[in-house]
N, C-alpha and C. Protein backbone atom coordinates (compact mmCIF):
# COMPACT_ATOMS: atom_id res chain seq x y z
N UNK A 1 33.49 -5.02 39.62
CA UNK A 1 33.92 -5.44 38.30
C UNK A 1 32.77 -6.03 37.49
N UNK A 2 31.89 -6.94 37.92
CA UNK A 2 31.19 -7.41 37.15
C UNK A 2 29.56 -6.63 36.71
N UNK A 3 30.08 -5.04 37.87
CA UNK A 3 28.55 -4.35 37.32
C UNK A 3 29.42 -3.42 36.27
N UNK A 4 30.31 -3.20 35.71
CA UNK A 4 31.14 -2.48 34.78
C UNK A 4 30.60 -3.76 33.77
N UNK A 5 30.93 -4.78 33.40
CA UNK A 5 30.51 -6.23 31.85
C UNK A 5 29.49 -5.60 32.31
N UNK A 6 28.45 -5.94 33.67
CA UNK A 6 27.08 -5.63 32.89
C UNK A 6 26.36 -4.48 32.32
N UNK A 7 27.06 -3.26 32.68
CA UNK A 7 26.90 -2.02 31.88
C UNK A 7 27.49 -2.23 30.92
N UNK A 8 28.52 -2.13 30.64
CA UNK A 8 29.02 -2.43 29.33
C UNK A 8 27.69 -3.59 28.16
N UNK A 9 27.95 -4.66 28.83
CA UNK A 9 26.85 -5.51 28.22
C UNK A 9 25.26 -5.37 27.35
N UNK A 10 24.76 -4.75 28.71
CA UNK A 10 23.62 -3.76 28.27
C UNK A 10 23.89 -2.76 27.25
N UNK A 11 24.78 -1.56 27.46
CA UNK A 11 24.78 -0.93 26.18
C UNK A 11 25.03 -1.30 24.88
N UNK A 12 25.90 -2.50 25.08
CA UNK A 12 26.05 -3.24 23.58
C UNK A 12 24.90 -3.32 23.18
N UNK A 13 23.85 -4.02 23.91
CA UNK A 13 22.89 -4.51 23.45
C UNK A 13 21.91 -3.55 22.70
N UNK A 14 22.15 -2.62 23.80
CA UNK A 14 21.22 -1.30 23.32
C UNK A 14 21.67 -0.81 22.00
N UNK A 15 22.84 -0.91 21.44
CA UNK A 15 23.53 -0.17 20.49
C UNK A 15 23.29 -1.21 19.30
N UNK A 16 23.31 -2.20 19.76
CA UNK A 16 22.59 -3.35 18.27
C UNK A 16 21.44 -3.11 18.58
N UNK A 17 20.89 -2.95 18.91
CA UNK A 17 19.19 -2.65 18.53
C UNK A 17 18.98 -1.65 17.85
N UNK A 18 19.52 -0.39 18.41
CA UNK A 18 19.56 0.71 17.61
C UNK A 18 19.73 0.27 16.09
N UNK A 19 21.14 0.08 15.81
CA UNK A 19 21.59 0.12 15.08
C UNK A 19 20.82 -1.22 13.78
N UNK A 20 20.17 -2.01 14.16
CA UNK A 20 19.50 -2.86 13.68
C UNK A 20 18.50 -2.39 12.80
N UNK A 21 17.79 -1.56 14.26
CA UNK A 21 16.65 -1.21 13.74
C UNK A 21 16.73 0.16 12.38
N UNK A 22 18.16 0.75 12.98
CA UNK A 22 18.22 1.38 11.85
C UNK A 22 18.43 0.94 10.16
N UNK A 23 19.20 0.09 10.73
CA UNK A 23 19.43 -0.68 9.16
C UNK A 23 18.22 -1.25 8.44
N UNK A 24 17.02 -1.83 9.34
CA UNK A 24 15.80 -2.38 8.58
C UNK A 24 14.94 -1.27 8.39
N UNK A 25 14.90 0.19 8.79
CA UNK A 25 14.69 1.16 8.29
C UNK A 25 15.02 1.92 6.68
N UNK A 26 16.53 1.43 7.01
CA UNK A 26 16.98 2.18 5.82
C UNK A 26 16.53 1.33 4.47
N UNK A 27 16.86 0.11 4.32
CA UNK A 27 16.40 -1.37 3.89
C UNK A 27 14.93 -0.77 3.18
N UNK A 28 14.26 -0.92 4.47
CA UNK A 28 12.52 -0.61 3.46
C UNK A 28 12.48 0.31 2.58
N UNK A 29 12.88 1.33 3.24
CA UNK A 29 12.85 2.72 2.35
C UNK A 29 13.89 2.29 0.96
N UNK A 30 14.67 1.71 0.98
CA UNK A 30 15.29 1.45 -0.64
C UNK A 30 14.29 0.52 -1.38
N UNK A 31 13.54 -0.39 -1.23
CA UNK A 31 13.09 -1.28 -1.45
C UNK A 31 11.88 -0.93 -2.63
N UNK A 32 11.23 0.63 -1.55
CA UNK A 32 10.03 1.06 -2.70
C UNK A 32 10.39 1.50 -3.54
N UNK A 33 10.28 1.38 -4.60
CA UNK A 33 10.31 1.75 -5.65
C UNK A 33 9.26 2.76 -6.45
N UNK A 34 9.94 4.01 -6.80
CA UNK A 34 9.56 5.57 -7.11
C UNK A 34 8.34 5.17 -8.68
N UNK A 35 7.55 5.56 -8.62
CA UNK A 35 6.36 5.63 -9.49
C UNK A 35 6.31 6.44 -10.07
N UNK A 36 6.27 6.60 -11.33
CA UNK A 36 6.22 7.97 -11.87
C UNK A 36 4.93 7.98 -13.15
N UNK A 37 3.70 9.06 -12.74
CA UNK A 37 3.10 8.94 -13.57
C UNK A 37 3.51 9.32 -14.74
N UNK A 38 2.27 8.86 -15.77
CA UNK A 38 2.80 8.79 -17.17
C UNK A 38 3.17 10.12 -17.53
N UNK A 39 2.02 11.25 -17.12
CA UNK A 39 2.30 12.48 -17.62
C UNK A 39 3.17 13.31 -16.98
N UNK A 40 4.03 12.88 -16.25
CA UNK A 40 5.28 13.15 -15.37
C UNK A 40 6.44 12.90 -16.67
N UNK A 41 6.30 11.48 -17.03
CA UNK A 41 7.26 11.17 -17.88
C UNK A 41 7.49 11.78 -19.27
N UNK A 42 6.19 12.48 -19.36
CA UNK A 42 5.90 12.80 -20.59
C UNK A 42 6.84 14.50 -20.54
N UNK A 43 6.29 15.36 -19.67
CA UNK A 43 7.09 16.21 -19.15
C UNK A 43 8.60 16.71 -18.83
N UNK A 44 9.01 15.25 -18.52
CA UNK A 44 10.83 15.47 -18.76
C UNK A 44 10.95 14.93 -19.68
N UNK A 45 10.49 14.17 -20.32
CA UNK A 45 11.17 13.78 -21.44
C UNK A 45 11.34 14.78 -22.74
N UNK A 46 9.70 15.84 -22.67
CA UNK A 46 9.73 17.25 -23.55
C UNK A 46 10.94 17.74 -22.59
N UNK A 47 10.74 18.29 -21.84
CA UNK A 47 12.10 19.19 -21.04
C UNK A 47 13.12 18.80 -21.77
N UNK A 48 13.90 17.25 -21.80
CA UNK A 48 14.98 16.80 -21.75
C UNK A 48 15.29 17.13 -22.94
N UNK A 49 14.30 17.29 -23.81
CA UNK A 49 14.62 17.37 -25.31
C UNK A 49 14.67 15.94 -26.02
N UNK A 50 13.79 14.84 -25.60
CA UNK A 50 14.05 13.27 -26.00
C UNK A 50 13.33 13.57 -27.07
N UNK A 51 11.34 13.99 -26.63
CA UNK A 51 10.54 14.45 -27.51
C UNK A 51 10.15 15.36 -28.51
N UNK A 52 9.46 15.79 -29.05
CA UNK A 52 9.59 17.46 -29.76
C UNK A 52 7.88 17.38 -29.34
N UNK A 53 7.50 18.96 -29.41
CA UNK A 53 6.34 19.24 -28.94
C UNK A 53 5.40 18.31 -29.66
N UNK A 54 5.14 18.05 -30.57
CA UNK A 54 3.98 17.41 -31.85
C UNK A 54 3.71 15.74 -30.66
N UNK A 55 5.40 15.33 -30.78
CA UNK A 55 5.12 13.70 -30.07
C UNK A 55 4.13 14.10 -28.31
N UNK A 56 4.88 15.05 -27.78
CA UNK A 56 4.34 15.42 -26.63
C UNK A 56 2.94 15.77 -26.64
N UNK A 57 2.51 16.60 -27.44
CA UNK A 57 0.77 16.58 -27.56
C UNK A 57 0.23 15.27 -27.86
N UNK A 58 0.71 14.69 -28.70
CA UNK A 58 0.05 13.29 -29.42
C UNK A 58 -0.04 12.33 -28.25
N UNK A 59 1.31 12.46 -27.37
CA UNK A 59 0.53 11.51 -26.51
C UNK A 59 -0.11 11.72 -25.31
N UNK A 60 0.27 13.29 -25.01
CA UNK A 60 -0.73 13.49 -24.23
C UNK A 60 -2.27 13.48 -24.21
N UNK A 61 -2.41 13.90 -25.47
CA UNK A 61 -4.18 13.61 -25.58
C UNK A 61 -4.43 12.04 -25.55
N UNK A 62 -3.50 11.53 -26.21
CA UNK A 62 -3.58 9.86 -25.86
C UNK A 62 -3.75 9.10 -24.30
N UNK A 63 -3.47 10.01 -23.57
CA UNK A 63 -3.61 9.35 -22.15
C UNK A 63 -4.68 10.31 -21.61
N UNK A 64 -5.24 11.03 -22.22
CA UNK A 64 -6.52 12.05 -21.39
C UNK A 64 -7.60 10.75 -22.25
N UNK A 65 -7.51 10.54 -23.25
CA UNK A 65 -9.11 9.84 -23.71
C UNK A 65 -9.28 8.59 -22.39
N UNK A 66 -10.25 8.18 -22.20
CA UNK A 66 -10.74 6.96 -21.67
C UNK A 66 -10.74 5.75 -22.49
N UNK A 67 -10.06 4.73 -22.07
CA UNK A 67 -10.84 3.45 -23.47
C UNK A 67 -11.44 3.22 -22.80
């Protein structure tokens, strides 16, 4: 009887760890936060139809110069 609790026991244990470790897995991965370069943004936003081509050139050459 008491090597049945300690199997039992043990796998609990094993199964919160797992399961722990999964959760501080999942955790990090929400945490970062997605980057989106500028000329990414610039791109859907022409797609989306927010911009019209004229704003989309204007600022694209605006982010190619160097200050």
């Amino acid at each position: 009887m008491t090597r049945v609790v300690l199997i039992l026991f043990i796998m609990a244990v094993i199964a919160a760890v797992v399961l722990g470790a999964a959760l501080v897995f999942r955790a990090s991965r929400a945490r970062k936060p997605v980057l989106e370069e500028p000329r990414e943004i610039l791109k859907r936003r022409y797609a989306a139809g927010e911009i019209d081509e004229d704003e989309y050139l204007r600022r694209m050459s605006g982010l190619s110069q160097d200050w």
